[in-house]
C-alpha atoms as a PDB file:
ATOM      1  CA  UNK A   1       0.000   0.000   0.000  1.00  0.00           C
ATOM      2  CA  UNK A   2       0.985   3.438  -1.192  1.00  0.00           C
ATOM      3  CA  UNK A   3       2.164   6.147   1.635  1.00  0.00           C
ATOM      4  CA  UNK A   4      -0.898   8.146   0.826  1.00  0.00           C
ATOM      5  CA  UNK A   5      -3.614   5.291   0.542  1.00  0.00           C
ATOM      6  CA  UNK A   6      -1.588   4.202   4.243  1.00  0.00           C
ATOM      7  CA  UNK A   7      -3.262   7.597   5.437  1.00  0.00           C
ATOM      8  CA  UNK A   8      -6.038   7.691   4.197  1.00  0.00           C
ATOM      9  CA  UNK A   9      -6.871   3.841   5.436  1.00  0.00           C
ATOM     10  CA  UNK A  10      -5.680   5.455   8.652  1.00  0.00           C
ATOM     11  CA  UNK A  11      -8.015   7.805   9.282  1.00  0.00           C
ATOM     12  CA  UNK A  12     -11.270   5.587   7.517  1.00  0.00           C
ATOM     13  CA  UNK A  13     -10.457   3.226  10.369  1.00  0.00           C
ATOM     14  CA  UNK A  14     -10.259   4.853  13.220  1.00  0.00           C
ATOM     15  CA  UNK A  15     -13.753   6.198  12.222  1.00  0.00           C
ATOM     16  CA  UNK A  16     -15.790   3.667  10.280  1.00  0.00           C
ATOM     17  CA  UNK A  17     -15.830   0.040  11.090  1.00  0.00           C
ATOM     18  CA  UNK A  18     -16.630  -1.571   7.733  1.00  0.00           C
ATOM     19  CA  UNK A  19     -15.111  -4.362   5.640  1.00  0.00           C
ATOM     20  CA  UNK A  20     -12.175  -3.156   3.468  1.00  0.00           C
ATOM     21  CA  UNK A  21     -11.156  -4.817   0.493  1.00  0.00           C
ATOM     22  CA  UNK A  22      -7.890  -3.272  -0.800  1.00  0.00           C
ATOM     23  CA  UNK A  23      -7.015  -3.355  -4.348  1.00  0.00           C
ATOM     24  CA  UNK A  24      -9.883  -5.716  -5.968  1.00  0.00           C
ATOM     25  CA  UNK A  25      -8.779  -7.608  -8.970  1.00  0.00           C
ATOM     26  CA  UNK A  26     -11.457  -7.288 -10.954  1.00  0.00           C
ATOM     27  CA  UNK A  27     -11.300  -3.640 -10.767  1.00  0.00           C
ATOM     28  CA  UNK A  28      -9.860  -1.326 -13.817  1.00  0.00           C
ATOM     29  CA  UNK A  29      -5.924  -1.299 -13.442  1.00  0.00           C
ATOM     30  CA  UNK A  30      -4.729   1.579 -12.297  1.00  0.00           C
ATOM     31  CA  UNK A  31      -1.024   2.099 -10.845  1.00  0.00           C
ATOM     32  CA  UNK A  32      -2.633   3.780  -7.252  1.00  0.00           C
ATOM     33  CA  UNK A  33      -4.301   2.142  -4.683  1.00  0.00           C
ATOM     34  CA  UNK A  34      -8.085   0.975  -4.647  1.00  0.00           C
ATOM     35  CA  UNK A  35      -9.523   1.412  -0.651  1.00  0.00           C
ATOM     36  CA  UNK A  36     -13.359  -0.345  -1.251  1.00  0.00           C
ATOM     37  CA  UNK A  37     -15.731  -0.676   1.294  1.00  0.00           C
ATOM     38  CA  UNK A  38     -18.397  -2.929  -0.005  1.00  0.00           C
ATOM     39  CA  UNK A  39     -21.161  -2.660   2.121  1.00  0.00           C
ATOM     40  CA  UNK A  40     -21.534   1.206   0.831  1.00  0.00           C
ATOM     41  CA  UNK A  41     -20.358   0.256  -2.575  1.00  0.00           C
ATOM     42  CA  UNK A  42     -18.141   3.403  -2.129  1.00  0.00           C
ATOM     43  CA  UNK A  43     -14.127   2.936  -3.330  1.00  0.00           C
ATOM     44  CA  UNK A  44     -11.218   5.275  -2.662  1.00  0.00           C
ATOM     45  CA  UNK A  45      -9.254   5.580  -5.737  1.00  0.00           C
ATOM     46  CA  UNK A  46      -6.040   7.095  -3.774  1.00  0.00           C
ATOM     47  CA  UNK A  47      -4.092   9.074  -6.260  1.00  0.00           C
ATOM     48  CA  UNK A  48      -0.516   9.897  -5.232  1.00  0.00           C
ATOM     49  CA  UNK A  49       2.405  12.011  -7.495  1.00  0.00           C
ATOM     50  CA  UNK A  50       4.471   8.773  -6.957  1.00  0.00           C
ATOM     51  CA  UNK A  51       2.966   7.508 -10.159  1.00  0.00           C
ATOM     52  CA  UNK A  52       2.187  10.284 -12.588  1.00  0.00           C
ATOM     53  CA  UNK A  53      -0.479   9.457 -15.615  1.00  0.00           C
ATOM     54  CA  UNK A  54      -0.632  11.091 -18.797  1.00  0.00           C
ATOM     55  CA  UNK A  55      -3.354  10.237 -19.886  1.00  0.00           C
ATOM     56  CA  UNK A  56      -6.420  12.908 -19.405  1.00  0.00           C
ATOM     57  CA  UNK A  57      -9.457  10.549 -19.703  1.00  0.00           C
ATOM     58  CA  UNK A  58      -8.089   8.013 -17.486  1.00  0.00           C
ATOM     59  CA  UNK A  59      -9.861   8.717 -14.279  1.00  0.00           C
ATOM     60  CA  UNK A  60     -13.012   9.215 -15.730  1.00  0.00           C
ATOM     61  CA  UNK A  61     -12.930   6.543 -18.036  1.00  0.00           C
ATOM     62  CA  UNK A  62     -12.570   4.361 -14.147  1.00  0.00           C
ATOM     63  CA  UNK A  63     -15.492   6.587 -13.025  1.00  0.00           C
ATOM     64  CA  UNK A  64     -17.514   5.079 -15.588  1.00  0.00           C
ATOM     65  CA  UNK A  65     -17.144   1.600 -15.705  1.00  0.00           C
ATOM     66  CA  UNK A  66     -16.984   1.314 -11.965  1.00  0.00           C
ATOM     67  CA  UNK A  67     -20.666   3.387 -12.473  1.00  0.00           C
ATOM     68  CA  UNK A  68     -21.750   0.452 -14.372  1.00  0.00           C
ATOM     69  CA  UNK A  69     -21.129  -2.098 -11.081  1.00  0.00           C
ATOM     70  CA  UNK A  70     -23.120   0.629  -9.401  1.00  0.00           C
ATOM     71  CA  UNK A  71     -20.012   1.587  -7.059  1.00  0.00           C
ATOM     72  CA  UNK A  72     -19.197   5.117  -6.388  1.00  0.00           C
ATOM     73  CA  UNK A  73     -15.633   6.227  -6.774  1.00  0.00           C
ATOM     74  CA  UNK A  74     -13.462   9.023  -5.202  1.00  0.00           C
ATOM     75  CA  UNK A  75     -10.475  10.302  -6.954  1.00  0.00           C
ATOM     76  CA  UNK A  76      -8.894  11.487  -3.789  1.00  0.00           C
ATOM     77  CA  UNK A  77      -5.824  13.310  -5.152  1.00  0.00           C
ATOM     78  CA  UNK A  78      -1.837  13.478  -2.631  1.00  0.00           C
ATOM     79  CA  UNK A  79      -2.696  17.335  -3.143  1.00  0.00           C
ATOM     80  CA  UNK A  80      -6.133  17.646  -2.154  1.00  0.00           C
ATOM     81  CA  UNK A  81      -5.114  15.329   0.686  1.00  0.00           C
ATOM     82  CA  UNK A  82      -2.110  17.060   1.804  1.00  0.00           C
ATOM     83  CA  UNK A  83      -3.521  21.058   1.714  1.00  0.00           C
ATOM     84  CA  UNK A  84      -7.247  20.536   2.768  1.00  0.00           C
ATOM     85  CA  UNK A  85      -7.185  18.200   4.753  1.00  0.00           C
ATOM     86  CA  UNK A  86     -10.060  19.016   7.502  1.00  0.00           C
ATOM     87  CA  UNK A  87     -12.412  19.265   4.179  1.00  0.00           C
ATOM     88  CA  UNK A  88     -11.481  15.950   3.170  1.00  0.00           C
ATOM     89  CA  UNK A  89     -11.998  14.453   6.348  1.00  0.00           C
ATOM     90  CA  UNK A  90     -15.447  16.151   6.613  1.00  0.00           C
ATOM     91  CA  UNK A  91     -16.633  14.904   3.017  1.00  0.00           C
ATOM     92  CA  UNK A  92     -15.483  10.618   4.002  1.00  0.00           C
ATOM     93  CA  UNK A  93     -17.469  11.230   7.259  1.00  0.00           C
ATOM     94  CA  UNK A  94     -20.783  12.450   5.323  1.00  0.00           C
ATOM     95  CA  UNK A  95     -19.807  10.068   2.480  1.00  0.00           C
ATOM     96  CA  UNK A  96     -20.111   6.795   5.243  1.00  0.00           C
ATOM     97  CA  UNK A  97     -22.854   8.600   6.933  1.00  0.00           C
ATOM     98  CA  UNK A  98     -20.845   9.489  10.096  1.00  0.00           C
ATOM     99  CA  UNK A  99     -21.486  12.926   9.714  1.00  0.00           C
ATOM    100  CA  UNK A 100     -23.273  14.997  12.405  1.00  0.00           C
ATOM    101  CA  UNK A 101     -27.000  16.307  11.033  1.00  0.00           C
ATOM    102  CA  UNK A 102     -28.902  19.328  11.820  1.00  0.00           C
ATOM    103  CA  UNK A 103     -32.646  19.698  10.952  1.00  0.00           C
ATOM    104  CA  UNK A 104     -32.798  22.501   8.112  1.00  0.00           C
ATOM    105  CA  UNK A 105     -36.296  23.769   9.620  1.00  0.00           C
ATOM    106  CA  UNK A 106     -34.043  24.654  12.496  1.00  0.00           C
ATOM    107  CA  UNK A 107     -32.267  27.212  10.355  1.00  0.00           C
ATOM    108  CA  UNK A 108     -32.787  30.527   8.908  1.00  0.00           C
ATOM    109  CA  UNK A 109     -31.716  31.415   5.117  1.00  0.00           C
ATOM    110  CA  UNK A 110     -30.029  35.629   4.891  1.00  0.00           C
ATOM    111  CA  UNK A 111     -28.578  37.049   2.151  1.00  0.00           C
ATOM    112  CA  UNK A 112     -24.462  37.021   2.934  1.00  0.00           C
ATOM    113  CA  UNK A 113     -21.955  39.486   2.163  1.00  0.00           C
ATOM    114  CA  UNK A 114     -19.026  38.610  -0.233  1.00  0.00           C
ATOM    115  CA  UNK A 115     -16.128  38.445   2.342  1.00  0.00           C
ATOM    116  CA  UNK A 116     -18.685  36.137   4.461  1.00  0.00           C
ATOM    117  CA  UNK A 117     -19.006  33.801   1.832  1.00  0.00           C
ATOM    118  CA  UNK A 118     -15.256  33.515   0.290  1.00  0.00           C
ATOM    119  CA  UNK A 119     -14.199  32.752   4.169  1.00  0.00           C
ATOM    120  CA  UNK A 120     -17.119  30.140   4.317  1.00  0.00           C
ATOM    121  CA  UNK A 121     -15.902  28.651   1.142  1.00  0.00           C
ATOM    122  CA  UNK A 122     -12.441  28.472   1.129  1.00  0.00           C
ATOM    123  CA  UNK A 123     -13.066  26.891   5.389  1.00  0.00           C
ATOM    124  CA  UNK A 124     -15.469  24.447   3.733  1.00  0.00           C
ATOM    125  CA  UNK A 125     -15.407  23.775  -0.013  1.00  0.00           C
ATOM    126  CA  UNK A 126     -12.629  22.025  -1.635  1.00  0.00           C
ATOM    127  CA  UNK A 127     -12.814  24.014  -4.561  1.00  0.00           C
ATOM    128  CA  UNK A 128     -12.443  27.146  -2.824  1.00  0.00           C
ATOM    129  CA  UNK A 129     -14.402  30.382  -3.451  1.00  0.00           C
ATOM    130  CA  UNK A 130     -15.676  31.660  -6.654  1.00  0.00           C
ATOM    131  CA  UNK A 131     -16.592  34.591  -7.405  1.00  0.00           C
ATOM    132  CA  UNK A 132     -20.892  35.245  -7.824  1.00  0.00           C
ATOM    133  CA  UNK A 133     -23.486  37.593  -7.833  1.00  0.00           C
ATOM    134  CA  UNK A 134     -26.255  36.116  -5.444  1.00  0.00           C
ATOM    135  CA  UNK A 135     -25.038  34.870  -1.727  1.00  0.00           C
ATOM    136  CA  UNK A 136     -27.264  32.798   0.703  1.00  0.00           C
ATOM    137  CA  UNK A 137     -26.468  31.405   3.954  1.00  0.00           C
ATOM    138  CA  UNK A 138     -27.971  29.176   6.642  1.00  0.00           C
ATOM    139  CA  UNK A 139     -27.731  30.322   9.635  1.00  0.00           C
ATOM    140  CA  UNK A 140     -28.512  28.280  13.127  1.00  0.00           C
ATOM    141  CA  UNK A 141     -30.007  30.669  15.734  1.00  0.00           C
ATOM    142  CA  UNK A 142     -27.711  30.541  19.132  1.00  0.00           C
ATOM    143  CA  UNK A 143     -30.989  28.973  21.293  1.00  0.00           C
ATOM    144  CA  UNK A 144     -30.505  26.055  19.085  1.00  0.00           C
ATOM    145  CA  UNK A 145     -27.245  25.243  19.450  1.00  0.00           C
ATOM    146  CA  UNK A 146     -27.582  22.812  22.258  1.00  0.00           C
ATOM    147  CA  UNK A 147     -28.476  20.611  19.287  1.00  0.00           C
ATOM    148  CA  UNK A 148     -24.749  20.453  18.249  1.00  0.00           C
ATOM    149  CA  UNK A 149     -22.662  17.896  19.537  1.00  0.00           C
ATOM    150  CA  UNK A 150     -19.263  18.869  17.705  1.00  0.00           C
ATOM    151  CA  UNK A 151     -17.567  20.572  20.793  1.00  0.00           C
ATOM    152  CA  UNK A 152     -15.304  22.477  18.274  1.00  0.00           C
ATOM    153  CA  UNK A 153     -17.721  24.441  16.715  1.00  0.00           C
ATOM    154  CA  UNK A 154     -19.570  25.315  19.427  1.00  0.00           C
ATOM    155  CA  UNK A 155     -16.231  26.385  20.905  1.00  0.00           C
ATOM    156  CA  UNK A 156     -15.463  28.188  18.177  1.00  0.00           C
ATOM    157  CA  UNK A 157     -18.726  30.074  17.589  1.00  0.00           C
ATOM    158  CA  UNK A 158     -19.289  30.358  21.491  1.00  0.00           C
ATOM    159  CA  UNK A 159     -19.700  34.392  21.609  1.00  0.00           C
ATOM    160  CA  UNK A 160     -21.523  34.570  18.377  1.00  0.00           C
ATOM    161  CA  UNK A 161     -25.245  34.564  17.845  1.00  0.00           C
ATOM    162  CA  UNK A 162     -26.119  32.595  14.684  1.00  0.00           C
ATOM    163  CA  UNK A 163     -23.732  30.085  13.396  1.00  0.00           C
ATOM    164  CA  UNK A 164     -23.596  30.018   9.630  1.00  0.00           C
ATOM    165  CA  UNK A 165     -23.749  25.993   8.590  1.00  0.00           C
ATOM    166  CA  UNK A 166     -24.752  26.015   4.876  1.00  0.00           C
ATOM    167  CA  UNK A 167     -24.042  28.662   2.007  1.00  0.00           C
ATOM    168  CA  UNK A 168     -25.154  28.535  -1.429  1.00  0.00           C
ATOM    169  CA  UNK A 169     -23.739  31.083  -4.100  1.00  0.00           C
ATOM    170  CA  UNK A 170     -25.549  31.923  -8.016  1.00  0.00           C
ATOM    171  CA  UNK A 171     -24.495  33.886 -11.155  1.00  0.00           C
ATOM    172  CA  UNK A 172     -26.230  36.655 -13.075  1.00  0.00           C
ATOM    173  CA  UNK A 173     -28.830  35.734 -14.996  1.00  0.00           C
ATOM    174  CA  UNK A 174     -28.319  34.808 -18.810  1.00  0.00           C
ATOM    175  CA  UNK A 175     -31.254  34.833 -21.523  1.00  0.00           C
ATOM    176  CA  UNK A 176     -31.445  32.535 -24.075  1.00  0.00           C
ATOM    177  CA  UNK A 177     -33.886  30.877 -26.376  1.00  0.00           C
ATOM    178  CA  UNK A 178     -35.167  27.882 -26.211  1.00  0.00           C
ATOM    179  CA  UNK A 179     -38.094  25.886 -28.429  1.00  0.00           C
ATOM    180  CA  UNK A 180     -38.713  29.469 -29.379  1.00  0.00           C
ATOM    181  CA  UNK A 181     -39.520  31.006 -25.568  1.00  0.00           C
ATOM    182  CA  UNK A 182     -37.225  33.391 -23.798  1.00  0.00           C
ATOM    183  CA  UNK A 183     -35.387  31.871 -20.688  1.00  0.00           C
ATOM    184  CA  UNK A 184     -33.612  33.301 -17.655  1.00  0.00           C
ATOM    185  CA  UNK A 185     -31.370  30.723 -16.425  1.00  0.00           C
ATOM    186  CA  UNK A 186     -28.796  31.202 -13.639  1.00  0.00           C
ATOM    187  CA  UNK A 187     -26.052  29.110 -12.186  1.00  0.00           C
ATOM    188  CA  UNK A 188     -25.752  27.691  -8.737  1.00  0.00           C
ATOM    189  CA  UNK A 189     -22.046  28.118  -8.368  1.00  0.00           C
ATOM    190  CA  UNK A 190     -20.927  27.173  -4.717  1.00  0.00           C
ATOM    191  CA  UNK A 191     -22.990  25.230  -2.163  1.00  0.00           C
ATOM    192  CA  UNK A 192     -21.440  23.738   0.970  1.00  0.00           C
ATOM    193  CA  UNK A 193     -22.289  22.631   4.508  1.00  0.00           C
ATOM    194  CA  UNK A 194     -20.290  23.654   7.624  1.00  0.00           C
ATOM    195  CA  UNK A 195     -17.656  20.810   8.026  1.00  0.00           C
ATOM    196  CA  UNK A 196     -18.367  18.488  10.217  1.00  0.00           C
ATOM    197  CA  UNK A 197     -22.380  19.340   9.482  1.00  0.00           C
ATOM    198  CA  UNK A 198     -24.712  17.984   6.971  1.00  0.00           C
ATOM    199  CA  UNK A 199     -27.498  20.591   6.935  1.00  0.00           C
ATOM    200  CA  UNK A 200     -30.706  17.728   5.793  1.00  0.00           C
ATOM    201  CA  UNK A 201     -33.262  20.076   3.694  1.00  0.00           C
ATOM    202  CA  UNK A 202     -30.124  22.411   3.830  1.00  0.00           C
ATOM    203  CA  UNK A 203     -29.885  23.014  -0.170  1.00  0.00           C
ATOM    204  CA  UNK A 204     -33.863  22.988  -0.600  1.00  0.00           C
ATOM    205  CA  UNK A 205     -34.565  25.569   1.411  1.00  0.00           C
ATOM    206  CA  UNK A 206     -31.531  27.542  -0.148  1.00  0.00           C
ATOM    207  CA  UNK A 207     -32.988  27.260  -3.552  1.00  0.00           C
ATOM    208  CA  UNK A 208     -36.376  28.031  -2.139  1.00  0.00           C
ATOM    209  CA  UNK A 209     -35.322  31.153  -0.883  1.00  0.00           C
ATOM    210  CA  UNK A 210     -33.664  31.499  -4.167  1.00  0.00           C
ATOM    211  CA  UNK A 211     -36.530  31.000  -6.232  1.00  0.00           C
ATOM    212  CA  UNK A 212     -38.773  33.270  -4.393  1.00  0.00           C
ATOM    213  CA  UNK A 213     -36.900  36.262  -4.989  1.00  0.00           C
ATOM    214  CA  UNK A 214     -35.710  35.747  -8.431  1.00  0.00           C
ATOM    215  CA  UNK A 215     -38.269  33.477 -10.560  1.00  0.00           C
ATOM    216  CA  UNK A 216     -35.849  31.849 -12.618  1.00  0.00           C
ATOM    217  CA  UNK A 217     -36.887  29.739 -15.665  1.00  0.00           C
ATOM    218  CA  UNK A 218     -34.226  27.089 -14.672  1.00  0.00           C
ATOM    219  CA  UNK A 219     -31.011  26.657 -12.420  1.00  0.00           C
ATOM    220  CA  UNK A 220     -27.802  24.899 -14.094  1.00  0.00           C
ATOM    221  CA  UNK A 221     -25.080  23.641 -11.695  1.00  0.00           C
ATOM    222  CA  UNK A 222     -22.176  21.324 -11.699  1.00  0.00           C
ATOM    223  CA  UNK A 223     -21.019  18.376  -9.858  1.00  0.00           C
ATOM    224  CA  UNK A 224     -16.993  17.599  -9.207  1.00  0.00           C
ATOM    225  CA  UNK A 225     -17.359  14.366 -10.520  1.00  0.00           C
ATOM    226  CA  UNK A 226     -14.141  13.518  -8.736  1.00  0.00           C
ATOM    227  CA  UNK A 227     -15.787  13.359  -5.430  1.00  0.00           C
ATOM    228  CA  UNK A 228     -19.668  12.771  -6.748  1.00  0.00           C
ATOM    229  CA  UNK A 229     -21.798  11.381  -9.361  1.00  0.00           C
ATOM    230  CA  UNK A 230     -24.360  13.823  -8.483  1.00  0.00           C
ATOM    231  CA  UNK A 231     -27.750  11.746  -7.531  1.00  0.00           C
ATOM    232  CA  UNK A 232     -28.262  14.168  -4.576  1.00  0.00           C
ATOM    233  CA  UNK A 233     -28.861  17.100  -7.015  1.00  0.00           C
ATOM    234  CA  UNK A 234     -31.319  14.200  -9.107  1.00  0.00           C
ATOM    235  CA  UNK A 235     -33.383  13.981  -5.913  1.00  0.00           C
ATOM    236  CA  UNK A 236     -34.113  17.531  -5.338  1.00  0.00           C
ATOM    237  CA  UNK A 237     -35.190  17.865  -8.997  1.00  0.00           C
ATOM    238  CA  UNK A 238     -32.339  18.510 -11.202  1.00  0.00           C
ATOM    239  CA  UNK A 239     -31.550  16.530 -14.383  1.00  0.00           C
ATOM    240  CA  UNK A 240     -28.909  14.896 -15.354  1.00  0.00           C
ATOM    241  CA  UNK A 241     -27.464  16.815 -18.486  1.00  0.00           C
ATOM    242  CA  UNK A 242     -23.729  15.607 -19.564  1.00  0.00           C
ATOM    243  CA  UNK A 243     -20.457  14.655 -17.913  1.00  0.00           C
ATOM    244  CA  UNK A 244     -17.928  17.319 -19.114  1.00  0.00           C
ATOM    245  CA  UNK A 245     -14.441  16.880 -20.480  1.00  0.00           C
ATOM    246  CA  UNK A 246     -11.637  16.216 -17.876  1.00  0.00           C
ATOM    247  CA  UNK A 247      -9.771  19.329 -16.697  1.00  0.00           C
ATOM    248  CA  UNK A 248      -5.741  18.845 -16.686  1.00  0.00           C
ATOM    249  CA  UNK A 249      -3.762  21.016 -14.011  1.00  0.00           C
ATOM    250  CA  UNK A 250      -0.135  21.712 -13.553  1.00  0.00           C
ATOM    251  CA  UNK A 251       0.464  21.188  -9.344  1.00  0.00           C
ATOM    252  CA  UNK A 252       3.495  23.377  -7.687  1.00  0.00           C
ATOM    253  CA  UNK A 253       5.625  20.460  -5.953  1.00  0.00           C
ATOM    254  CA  UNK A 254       6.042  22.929  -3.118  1.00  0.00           C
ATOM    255  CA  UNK A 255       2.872  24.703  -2.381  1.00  0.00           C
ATOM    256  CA  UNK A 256       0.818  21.874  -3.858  1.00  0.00           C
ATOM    257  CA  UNK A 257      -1.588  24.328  -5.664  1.00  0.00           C
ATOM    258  CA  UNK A 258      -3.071  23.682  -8.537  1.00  0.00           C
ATOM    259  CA  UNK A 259      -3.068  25.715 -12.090  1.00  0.00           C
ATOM    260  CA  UNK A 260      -5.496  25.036 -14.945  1.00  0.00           C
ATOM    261  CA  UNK A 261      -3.606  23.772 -18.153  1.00  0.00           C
ATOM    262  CA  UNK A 262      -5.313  25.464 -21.239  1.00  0.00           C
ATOM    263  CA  UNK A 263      -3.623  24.477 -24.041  1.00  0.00           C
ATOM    264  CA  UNK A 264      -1.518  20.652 -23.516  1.00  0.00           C
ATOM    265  CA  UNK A 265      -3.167  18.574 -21.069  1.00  0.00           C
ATOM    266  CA  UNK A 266       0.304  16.225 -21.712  1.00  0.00           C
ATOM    267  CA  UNK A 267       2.969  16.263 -19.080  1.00  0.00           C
ATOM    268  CA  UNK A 268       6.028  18.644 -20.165  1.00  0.00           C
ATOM    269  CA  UNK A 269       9.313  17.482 -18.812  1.00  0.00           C
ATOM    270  CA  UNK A 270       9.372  16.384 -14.817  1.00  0.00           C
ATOM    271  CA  UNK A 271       6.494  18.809 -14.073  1.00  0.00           C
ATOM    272  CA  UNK A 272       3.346  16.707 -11.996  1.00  0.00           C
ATOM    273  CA  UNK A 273       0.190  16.926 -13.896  1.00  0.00           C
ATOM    274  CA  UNK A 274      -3.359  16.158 -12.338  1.00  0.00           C
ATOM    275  CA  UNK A 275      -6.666  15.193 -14.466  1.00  0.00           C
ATOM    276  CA  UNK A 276      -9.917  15.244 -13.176  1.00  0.00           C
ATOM    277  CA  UNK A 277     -12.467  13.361 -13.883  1.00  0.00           C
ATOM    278  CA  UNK A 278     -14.832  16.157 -15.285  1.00  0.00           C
ATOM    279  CA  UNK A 279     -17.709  17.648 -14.282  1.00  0.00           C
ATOM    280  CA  UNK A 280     -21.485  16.039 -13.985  1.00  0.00           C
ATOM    281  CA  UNK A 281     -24.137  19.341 -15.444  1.00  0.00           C
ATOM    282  CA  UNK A 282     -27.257  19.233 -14.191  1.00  0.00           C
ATOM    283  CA  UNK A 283     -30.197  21.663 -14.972  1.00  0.00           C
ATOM    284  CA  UNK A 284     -33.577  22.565 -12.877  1.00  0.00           C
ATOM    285  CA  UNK A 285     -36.249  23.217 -15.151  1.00  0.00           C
ATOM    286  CA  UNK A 286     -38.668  25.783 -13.162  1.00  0.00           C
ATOM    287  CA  UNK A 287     -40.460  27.324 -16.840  1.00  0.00           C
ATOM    288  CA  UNK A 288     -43.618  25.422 -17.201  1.00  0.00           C
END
């Protein structure tokens, strides 16, 4: 086993006490370590720069026929690993169900400042921020936090009198035509739960709040498809639209932060390369 797959098995078992097959052999060959837990049909496909591919389809093209057996895979990438750590932690724990939940009828939605969200983000999304137009957040009045068990945040947040736990973040409007009609569609950019916290009804009451003030004709969004294959967003209504074209990134060996490769997504001397899996679209239709 791999020095990163070691420490990522590390952590997975001090927290989850399920079967682990390592490395099954009828799984697609890959040079990196395979961590699969079969009872949640989830695998860890632990990518370290000990082995560098170049080959930009590659980890999608396991994402997809490991789809077919119905088994969910994570690319879970020696840089994502090494620099954001806490997030990755958070997403395995809500991944295996370990997560702690909070009751989104608990919560009230507010329109956030920019700062507010970029802080939230870049705390709690592995993507980071992104800059948008529209900002929501979640926000759990201070009378209910005696619902929170996670002694950190409450620690943390001890002084203040809302604690924000979900944010969701949209684009301008564009117009288009469609079957002949006008359309205002927007994009849902960022959304992300407080680490450590899965908000449930977190996201619908976002885009509720959403909806209400701005009456779009549909919502497009994206899902890393490195980490997801996107059935939550089916469940609340979106629709399943296209998986995108992997995205290639030069990573700085010493700061381990990644660039986006326009032109060659082929490796260029000694320099480590990352490809990711693409993107899952998805589209709310709210026009009738």
């Amino acid at each position: 086993m791999q020095k990163l797959a070691s420490q990522i098995y590390s952590f997975l078992s001090q927290n989850i006490d399920l079967e682990l097959i390592s490395n099954p052999q009828d799984f697609p060959e890959s040079p990196f370590d395979y961590l699969f837990y079969p009872e949640k049909n989830i695998v860890i496909h632990c990518v370290s720069f000990e082995t560098l591919i170049d080959n930009p389809v590659f980890f999608q093209k396991i994402g997809l026929l490991l789809a077919q057996k119905n088994i969910k895979v994570i690319h879970l990438w020696e840089d994502i690993w090494q620099t954001k750590r806490a997030i990755v932690e958070s997403r395995l724990m809500s991944l295996f169900g370990k997560s702690e939940t909070l009751p989104a009828r608990l919560t009230q939605v507010q329109r956030i400042d920019k700062p507010t969200l970029d802080k939230f983000l870049i705390d709690n999304h592995l993507q980071s921020k992104a800059n948008a137009k529209l900002k929501y957040g979640l926000f759990l009045p201070k009378r209910y936090f005696r619902v929170i068990k996670n002694e950190v945040i409450l620690h943390e947040n001890i002084d203040n009198e809302a604690l924000l736990v979900a944010v969701a973040s949209f684009s301008n409007p564009k117009k288009f035509i469609r079957e002949g009609q006008e359309y205002r569609s927007y994009e849902m950019i960022r959304f992300a739960n407080h680490k450590g916290l899965t908000v449930v009804g977190g996201l619908n009451k976002l885009l509720k709040k959403f909806t209400d003030e701005h009456s779009p004709d549909d919502i497009m969004t994206y899902a890393d498809a490195d980490w997801s294959d996107g059935t939550n967003y089916e469940k609340i209504g979106f629709v399943r639209i296209e998986l995108t074209k992997p995205l290639s990134f030069v990573v700085d060996d010493e700061t381990l932060t990644r660039k986006l490769v326009v032109n060659s997504p082929h490796l260029q001397g000694e320099e480590m390369r990352c490809h990711n899996s693409g993107n899952w679209k998805f589209l709310m239709k709210l026009k009738q």
